[in-house]
Protein backbone atom coordinates (compact mmCIF):
# COMPACT_ATOMS: atom_id res chain seq x y z
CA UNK A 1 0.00 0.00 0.00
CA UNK A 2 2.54 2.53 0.92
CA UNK A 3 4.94 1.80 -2.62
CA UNK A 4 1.14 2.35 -4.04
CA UNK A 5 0.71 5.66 -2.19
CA UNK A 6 4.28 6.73 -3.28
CA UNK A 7 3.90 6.17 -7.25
CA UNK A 8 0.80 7.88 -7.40
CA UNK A 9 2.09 11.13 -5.43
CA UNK A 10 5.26 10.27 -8.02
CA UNK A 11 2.68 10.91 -11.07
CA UNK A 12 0.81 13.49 -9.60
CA UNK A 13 4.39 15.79 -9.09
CA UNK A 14 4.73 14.77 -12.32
CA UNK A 15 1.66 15.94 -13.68
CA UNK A 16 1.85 18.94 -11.66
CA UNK A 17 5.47 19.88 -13.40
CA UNK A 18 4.38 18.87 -16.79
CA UNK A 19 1.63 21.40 -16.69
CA UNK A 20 3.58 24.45 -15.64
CA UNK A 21 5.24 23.85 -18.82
CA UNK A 22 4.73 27.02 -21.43
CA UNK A 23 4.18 26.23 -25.04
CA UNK A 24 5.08 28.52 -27.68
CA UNK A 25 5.81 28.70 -31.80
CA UNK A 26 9.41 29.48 -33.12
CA UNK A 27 10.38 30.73 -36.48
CA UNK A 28 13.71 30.99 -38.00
CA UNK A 29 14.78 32.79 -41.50
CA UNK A 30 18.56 32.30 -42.44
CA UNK A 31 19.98 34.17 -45.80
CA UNK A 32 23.75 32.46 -46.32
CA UNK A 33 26.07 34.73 -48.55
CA UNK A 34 28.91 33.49 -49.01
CA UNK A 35 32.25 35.27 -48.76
CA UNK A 36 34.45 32.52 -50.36
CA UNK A 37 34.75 29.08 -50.46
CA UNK A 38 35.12 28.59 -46.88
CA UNK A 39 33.64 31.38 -44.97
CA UNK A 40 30.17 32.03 -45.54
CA UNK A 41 28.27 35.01 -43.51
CA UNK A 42 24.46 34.25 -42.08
CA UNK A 43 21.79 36.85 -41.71
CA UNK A 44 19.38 35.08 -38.58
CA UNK A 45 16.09 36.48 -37.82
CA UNK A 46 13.52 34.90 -35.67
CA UNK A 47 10.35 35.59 -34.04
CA UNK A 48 9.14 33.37 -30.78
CA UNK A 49 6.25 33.36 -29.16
CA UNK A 50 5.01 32.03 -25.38
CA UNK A 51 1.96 31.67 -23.27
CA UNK A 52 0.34 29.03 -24.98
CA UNK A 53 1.34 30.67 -28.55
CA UNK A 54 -0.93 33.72 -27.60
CA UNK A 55 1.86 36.22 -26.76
CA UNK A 56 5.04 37.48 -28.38
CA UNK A 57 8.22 36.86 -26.82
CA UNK A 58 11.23 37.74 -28.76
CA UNK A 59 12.45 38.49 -31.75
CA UNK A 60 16.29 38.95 -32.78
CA UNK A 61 18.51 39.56 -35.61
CA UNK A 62 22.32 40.01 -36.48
CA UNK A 63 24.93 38.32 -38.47
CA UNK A 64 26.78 35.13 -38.04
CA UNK A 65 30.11 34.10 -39.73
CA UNK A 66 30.65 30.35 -40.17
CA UNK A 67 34.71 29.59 -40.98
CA UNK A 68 35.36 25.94 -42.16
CA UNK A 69 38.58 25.31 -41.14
CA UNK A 70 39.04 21.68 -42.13
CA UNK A 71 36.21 19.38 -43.51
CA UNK A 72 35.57 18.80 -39.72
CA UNK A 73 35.99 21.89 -37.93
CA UNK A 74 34.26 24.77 -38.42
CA UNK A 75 34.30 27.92 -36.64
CA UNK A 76 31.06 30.29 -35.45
CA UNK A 77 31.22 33.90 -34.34
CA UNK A 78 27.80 35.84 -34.08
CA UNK A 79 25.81 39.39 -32.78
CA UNK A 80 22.15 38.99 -32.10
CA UNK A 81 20.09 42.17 -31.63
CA UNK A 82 17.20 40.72 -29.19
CA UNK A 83 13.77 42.43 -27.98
CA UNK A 84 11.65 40.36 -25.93
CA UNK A 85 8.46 40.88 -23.78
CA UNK A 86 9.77 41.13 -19.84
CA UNK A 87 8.53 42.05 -16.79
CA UNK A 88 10.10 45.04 -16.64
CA UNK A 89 11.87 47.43 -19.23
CA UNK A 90 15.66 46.24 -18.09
CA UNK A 91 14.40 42.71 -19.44
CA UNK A 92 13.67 44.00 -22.87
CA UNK A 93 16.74 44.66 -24.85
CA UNK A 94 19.97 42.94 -25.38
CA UNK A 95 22.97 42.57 -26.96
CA UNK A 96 24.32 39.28 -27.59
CA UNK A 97 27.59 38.23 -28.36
CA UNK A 98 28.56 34.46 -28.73
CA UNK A 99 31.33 32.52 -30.38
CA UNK A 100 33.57 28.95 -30.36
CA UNK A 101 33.99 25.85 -32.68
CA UNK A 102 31.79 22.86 -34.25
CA UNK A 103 33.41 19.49 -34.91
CA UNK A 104 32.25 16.59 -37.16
CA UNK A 105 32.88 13.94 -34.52
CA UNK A 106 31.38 10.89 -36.58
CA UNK A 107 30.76 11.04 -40.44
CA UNK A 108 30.03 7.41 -41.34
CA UNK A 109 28.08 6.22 -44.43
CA UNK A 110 25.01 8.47 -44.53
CA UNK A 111 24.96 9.79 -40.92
CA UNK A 112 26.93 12.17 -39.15
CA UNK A 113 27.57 13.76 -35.23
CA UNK A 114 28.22 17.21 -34.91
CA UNK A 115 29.42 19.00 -31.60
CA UNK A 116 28.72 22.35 -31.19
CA UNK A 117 30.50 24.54 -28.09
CA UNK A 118 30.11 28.41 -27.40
CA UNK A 119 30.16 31.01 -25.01
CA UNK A 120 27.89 33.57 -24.82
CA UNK A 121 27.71 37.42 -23.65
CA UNK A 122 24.23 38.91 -23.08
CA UNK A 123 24.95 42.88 -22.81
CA UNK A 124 21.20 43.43 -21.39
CA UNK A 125 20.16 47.54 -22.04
CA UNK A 126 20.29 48.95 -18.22
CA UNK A 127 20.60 45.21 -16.74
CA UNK A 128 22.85 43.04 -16.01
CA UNK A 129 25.30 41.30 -18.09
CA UNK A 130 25.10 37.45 -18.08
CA UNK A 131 27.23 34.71 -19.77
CA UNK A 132 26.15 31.45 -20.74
CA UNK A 133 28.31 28.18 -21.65
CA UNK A 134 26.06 25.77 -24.48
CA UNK A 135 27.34 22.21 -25.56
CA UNK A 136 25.24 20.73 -28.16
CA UNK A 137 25.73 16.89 -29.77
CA UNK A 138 23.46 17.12 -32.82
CA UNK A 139 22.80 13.34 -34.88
CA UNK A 140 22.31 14.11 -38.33
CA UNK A 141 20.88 11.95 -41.48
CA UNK A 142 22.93 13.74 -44.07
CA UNK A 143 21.89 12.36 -47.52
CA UNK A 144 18.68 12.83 -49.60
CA UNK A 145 15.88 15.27 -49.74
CA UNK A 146 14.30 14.33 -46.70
CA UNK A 147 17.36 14.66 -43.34
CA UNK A 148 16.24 13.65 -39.88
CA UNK A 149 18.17 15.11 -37.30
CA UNK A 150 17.77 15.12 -33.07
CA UNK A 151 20.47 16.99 -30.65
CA UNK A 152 20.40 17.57 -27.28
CA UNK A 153 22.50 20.40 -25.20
CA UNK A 154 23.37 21.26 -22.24
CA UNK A 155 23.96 24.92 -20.47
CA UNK A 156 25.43 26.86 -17.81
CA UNK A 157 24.03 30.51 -16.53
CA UNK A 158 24.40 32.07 -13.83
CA UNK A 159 25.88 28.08 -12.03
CA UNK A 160 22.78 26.54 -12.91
CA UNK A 161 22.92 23.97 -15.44
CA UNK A 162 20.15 23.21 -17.49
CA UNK A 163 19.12 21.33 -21.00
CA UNK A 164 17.38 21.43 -24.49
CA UNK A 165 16.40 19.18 -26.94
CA UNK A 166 14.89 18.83 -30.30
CA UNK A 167 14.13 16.33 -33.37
CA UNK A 168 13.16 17.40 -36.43
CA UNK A 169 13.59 17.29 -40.56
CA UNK A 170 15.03 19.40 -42.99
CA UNK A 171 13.58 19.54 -46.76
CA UNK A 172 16.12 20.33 -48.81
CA UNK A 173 14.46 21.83 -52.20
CA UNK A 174 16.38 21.56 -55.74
CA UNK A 175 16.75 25.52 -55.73
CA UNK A 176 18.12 27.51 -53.11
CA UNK A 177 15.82 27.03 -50.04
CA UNK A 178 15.51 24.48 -47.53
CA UNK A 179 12.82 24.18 -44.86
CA UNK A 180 12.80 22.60 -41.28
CA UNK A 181 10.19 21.93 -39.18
CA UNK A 182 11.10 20.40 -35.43
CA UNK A 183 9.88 19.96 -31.67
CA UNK A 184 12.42 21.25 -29.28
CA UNK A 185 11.78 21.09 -25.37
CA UNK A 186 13.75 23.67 -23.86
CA UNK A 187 13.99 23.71 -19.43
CA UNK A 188 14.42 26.85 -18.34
CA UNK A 189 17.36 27.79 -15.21
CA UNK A 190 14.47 30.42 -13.85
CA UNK A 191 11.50 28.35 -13.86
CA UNK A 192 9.49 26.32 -16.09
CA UNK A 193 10.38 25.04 -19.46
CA UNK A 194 8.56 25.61 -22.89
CA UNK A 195 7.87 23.21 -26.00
CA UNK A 196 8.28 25.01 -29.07
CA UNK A 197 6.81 23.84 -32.72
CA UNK A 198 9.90 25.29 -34.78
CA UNK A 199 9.84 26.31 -38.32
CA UNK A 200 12.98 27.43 -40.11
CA UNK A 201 13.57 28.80 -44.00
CA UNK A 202 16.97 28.55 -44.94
CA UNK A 203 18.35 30.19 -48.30
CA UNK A 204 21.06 27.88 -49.28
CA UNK A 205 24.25 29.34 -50.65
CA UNK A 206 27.15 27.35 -48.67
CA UNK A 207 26.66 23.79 -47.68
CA UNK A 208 23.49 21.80 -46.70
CA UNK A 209 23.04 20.64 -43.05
CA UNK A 210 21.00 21.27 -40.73
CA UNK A 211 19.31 24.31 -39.32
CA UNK A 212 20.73 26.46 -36.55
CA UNK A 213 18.87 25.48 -33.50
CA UNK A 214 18.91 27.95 -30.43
């Protein structure tokens, strides 16, 4: 009786946890131009929203530089302009500053592991500055039109460590565009997480992979 007592307060905490969980819409626009044959410059915007999908949240925008160094390591460097609903003014407006490498860990036959590692600067407009440490491992089908891909990362802000994850598929057209559409569950180090329905248009002028994912 009492191990029958415990599960179901187990569930119920469960339950209870599960429904303070937000749910919210993501969408993602990349332009690549690219500078030469290995550097290639990103323009990101994209527009989130929260409260059950019936509130804005963010949006950002800025440019990214991608650097492939060898077939297997590539190098990121990125500014994101970001204004985002808060509960005060301070928690409206940032700067964001983030950079560090990507390796191809595993590229066997049609499937490949990526591993993704940056550090972050968030210069928040009459706030305070915050970093942020992100490791993502990202499995990725790589071949044909239709490429399956999953990752799941871990971060660090402020000492408290905390994860995301997402599975999805990229279309990748015969022009320049490929499309995305994924789940991600992202936990939150300041209270509860949110599942996001993410869409992502990608102009295609460098390599094909798979979207960025933040």
């Amino acid at each position: 009786m009492r191990f029958r007592s415990l599960a179901i307060l187990a569930l119920a905490s469960s339950s209870v946890v599960m429904a303070e969980d937000d749910f919210g819409v993501l969408h993602i626009t990349n332009a690549n131009l690219e500078l030469s044959g290995r550097s290639t410059l990103q323009i990101h915007t994209r527009v989130r929203t929260y409260e059950n999908s019936t509130r804005f949240f963010q949006f950002r925008a800025g440019p990214i530089l991608i650097h492939r160094f060898t077939p297997r390591v590539v190098g990121l460097a990125g500014y994101y302009y970001i204004n985002q609903d808060g509960s005060s003014p301070q928690n409206r407006q940032a700067h964001r500053y983030w950079a560090g490498p990507q390796f191809r860990i595993l590229d066997y036959g049609r499937w490949a592991i990526d591993t993704r590692h940056l550090a972050e600067r968030f210069a928040v407009v009459d706030g305070k500055d915050q970093a942020r440490y992100r490791n993502r491992a990202m499995l990725i089908y790589k071949s044909g039109t239709l490429q399956p891909f999953a990752s799941f990362e871990a971060l660090v802000q402020n000492g408290v460590w905390y994860e995301r994850h997402a599975a999805g598929l990229q279309i990748n057209s015969r022009g320049a565009l490929s499309y995305a559409i994924s789940y991600e569950y992202r936990a939150s180090p300041i209270g509860p997480g949110i599942h996001l329905i993410a869409t992502t248009i990608q102009f295609r002028a460098w390599r094909q992979g798979p979207p960025h994912i933040d």
